[in-house]
PDB file of N, CA and C in Angstrom:
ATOM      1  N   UNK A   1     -24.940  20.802  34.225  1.00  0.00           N
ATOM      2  CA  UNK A   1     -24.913  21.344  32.885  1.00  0.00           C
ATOM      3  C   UNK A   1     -23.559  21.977  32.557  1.00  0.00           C
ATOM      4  N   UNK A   2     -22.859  22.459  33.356  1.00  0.00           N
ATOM      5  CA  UNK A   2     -21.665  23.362  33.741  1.00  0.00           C
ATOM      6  C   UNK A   2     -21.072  21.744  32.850  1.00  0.00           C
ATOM      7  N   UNK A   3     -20.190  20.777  32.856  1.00  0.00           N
ATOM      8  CA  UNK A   3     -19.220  20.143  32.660  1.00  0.00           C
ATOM      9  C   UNK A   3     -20.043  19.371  31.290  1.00  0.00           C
ATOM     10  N   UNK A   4     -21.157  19.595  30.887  1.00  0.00           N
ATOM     11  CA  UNK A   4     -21.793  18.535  29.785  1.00  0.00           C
ATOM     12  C   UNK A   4     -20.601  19.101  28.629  1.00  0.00           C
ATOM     13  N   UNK A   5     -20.717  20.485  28.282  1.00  0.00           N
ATOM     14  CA  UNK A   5     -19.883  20.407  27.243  1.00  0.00           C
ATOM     15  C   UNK A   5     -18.322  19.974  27.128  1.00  0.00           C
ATOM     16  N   UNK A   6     -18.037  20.442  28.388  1.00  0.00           N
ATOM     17  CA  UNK A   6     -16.314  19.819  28.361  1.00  0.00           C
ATOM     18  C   UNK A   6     -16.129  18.206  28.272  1.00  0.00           C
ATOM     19  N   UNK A   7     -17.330  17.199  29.023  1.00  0.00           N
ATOM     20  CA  UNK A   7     -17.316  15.876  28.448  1.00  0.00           C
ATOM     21  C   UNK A   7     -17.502  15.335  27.037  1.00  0.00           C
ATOM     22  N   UNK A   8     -18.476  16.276  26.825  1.00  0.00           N
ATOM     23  CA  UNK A   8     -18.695  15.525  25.196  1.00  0.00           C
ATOM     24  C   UNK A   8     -17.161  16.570  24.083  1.00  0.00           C
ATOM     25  N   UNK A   9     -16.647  17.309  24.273  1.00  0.00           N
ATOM     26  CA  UNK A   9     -15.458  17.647  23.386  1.00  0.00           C
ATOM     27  C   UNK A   9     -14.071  16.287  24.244  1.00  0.00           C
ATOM     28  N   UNK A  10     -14.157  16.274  25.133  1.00  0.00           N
ATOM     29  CA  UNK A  10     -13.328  14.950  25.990  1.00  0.00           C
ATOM     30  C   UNK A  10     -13.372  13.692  25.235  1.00  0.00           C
ATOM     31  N   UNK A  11     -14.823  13.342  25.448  1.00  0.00           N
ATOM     32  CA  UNK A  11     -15.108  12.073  24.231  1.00  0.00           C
ATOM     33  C   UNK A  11     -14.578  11.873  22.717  1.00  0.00           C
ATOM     34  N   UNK A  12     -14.882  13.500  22.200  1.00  0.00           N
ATOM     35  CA  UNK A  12     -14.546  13.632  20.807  1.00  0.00           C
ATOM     36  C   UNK A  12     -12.834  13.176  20.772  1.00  0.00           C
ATOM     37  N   UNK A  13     -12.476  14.125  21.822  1.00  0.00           N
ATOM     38  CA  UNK A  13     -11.106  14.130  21.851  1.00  0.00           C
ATOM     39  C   UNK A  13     -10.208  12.511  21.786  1.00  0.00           C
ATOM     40  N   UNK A  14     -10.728  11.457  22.822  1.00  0.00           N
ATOM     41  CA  UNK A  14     -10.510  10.616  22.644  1.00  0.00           C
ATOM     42  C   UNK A  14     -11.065   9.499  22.058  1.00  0.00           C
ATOM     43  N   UNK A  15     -12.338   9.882  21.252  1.00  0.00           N
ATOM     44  CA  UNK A  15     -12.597   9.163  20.101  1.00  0.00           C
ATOM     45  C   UNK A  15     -11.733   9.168  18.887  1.00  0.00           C
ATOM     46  N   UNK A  16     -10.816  10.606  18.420  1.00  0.00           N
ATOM     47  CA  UNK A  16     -10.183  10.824  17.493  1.00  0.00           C
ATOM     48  C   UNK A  16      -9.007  10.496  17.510  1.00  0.00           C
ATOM     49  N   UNK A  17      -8.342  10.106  19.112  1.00  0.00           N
ATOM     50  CA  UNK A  17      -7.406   9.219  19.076  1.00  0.00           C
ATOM     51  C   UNK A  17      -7.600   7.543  18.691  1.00  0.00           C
ATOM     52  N   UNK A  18      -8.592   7.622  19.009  1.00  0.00           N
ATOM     53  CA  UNK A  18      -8.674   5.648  18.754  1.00  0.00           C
ATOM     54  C   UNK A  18      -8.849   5.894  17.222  1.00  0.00           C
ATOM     55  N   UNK A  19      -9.609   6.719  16.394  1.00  0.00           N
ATOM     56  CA  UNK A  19      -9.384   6.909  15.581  1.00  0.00           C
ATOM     57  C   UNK A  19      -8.203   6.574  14.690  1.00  0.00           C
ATOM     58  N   UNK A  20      -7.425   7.648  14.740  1.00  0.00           N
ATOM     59  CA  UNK A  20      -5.825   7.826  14.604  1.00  0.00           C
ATOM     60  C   UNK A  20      -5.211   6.334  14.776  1.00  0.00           C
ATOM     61  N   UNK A  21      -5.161   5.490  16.257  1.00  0.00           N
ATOM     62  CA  UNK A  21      -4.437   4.834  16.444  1.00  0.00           C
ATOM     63  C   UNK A  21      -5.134   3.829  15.408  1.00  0.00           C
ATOM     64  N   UNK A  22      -6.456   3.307  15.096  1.00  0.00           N
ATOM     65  CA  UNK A  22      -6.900   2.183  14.725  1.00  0.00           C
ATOM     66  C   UNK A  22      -6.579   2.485  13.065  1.00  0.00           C
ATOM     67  N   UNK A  23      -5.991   3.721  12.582  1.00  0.00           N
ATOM     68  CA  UNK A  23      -5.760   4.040  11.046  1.00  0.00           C
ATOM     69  C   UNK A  23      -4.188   3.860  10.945  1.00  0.00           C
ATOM     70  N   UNK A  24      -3.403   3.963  11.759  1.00  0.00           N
ATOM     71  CA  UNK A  24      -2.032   3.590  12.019  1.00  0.00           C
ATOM     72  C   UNK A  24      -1.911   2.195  11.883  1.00  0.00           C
ATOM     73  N   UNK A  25      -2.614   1.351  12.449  1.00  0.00           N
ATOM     74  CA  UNK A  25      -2.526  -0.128  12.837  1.00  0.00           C
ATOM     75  C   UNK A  25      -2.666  -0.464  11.501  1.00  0.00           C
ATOM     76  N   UNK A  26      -3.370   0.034  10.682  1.00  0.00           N
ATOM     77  CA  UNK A  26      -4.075  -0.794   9.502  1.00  0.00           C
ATOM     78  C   UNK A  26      -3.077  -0.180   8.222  1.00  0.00           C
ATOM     79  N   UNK A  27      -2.494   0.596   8.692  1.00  0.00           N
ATOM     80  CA  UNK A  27      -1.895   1.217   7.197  1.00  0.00           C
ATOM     81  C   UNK A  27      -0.270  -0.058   7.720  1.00  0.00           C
ATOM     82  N   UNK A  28      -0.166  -0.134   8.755  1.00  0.00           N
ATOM     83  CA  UNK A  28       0.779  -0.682   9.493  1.00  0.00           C
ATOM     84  C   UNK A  28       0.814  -2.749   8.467  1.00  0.00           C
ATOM     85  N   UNK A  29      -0.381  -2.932   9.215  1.00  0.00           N
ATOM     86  CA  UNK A  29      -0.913  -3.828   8.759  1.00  0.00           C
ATOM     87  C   UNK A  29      -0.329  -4.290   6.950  1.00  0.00           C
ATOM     88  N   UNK A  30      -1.485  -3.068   6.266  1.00  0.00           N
ATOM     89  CA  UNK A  30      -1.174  -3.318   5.026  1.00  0.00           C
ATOM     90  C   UNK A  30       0.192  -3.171   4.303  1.00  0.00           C
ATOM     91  N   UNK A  31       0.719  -2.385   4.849  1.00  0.00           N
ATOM     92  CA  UNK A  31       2.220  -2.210   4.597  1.00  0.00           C
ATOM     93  C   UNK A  31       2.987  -3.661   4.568  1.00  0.00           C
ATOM     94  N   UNK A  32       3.055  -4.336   5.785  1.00  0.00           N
ATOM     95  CA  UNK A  32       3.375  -5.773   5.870  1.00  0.00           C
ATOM     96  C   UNK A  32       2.981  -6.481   5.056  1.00  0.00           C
ATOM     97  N   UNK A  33       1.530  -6.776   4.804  1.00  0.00           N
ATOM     98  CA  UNK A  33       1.058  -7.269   3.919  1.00  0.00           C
ATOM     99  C   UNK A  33       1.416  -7.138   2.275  1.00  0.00           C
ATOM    100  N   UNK A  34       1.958  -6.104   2.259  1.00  0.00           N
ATOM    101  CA  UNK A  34       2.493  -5.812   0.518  1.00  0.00           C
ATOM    102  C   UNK A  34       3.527  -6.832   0.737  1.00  0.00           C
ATOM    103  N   UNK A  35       4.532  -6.150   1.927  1.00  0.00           N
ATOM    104  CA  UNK A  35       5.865  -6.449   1.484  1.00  0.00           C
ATOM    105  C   UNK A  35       5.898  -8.176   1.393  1.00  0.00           C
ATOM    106  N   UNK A  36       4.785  -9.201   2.049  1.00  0.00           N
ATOM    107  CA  UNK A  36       5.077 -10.293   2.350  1.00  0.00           C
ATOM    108  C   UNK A  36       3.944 -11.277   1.342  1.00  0.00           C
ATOM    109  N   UNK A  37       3.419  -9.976  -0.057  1.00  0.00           N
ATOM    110  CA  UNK A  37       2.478 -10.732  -0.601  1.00  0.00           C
ATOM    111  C   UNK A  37       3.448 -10.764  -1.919  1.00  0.00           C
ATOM    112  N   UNK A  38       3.435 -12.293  -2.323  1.00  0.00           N
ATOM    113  CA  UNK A  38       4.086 -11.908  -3.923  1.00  0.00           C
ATOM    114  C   UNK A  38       3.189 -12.292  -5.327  1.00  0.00           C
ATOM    115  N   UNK A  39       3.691 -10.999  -6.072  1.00  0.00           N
ATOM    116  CA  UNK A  39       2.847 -10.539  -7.156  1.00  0.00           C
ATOM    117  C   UNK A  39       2.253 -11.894  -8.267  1.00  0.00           C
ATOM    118  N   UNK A  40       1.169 -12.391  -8.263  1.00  0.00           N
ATOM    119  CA  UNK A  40       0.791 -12.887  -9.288  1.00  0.00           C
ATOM    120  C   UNK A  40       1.752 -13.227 -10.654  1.00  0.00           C
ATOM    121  N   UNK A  41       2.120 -14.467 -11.037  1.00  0.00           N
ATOM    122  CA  UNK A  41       2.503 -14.425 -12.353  1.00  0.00           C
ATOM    123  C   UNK A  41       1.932 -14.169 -13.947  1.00  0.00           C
ATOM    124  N   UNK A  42       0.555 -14.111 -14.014  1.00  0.00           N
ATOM    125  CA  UNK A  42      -0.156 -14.255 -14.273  1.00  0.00           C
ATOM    126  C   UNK A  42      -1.267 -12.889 -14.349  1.00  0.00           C
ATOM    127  N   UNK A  43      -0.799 -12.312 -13.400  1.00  0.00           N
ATOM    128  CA  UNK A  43      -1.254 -10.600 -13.411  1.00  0.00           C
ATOM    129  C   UNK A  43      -1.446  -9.538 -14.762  1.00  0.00           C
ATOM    130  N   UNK A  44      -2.587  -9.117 -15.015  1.00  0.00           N
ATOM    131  CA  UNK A  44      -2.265  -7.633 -15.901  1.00  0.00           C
ATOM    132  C   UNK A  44      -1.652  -6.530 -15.769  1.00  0.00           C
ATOM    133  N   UNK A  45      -1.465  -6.461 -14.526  1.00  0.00           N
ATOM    134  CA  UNK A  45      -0.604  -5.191 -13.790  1.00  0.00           C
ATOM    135  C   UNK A  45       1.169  -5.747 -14.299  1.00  0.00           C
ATOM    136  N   UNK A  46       1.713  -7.045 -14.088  1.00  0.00           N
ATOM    137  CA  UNK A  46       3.448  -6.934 -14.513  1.00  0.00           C
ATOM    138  C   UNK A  46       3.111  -7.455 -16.182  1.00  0.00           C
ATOM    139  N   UNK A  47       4.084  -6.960 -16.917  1.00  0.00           N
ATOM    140  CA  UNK A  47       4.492  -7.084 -17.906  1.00  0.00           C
ATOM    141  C   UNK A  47       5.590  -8.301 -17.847  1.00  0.00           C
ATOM    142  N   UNK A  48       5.305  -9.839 -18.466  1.00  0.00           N
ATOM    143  CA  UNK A  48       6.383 -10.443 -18.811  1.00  0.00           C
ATOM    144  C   UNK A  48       7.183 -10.116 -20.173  1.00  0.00           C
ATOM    145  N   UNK A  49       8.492 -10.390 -19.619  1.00  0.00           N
ATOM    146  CA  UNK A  49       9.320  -9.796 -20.462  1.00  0.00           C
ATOM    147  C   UNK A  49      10.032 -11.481 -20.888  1.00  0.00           C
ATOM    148  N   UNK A  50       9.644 -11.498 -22.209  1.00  0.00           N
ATOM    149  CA  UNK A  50      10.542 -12.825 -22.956  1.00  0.00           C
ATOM    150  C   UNK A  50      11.405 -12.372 -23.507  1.00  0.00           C
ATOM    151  N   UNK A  51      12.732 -13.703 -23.550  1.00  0.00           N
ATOM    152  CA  UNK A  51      13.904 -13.390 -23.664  1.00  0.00           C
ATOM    153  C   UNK A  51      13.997 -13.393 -25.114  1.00  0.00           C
ATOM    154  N   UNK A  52      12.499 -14.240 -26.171  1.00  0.00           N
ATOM    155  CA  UNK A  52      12.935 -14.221 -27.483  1.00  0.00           C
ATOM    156  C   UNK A  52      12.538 -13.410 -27.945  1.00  0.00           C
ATOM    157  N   UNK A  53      12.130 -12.184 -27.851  1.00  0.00           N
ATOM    158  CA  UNK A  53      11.506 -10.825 -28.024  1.00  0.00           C
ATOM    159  C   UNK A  53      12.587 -10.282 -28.175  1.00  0.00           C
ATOM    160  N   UNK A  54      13.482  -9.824 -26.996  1.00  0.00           N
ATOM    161  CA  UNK A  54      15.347  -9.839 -26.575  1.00  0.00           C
ATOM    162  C   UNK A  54      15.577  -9.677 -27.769  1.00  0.00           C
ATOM    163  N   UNK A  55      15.684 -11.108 -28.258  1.00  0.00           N
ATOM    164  CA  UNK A  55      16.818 -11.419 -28.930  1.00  0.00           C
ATOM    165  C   UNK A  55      16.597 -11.518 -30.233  1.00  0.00           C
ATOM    166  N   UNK A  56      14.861 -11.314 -30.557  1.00  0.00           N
ATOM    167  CA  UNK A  56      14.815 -10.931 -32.133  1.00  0.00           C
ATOM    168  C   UNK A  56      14.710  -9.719 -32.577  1.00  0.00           C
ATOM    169  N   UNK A  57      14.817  -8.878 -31.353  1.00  0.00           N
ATOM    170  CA  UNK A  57      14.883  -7.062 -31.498  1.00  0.00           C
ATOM    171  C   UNK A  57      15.846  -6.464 -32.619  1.00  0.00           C
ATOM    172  N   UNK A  58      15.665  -6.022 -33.429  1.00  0.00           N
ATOM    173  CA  UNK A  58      16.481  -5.265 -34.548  1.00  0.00           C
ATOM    174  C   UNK A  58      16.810  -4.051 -34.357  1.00  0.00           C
ATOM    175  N   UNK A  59      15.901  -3.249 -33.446  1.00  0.00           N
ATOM    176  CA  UNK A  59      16.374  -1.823 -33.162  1.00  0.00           C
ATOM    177  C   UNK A  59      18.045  -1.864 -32.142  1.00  0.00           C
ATOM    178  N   UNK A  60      18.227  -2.899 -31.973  1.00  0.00           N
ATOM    179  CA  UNK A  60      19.696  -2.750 -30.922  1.00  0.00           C
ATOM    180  C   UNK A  60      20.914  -2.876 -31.922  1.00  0.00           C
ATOM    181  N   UNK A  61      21.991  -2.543 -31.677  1.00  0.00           N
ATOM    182  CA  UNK A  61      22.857  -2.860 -32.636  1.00  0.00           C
ATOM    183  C   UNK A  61      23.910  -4.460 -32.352  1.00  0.00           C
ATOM    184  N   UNK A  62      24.052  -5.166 -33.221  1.00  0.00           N
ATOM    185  CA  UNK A  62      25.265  -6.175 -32.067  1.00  0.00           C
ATOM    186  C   UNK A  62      26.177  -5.844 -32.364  1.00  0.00           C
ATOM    187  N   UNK A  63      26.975  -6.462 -31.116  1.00  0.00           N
ATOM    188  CA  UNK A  63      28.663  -6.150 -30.397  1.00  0.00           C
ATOM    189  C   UNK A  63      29.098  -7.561 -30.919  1.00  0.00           C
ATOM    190  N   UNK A  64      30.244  -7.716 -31.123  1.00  0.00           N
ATOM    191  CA  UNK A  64      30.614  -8.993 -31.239  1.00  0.00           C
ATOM    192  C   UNK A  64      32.342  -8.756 -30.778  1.00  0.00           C
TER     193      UNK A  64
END
């Protein structure tokens, strides 16, 4: 009975590392995954920007 409690805080202890490590891996993971996913053209999240919008804008002034 003497060592039951120091095993089960032991367990905790290294349950909360696998923890930790298996939340590292995955943020790890997804991180890669952004950088190597490319964005939809077609998406609601980016805004396409047309060039004849540009260029029928009146609020700009022209340079010539």
């Amino acid at each position: 009975m003497f060592n039951f409690g120091n095993q089960v805080k032991e367990k905790a202890r290294q349950q909360k590392q696998i923890d930790k490590a298996s939340k590292r891996i995955m943020a790890k993971q997804q991180k890669a995954n952004m950088k190597t996913h490319t964005p939809n053209v077609g998406s609601d999240i980016a805004e396409p920007i047309l060039a004849d919008d540009i260029v029928k804008s009146t609020d700009l002034p022209i340079r010539l």
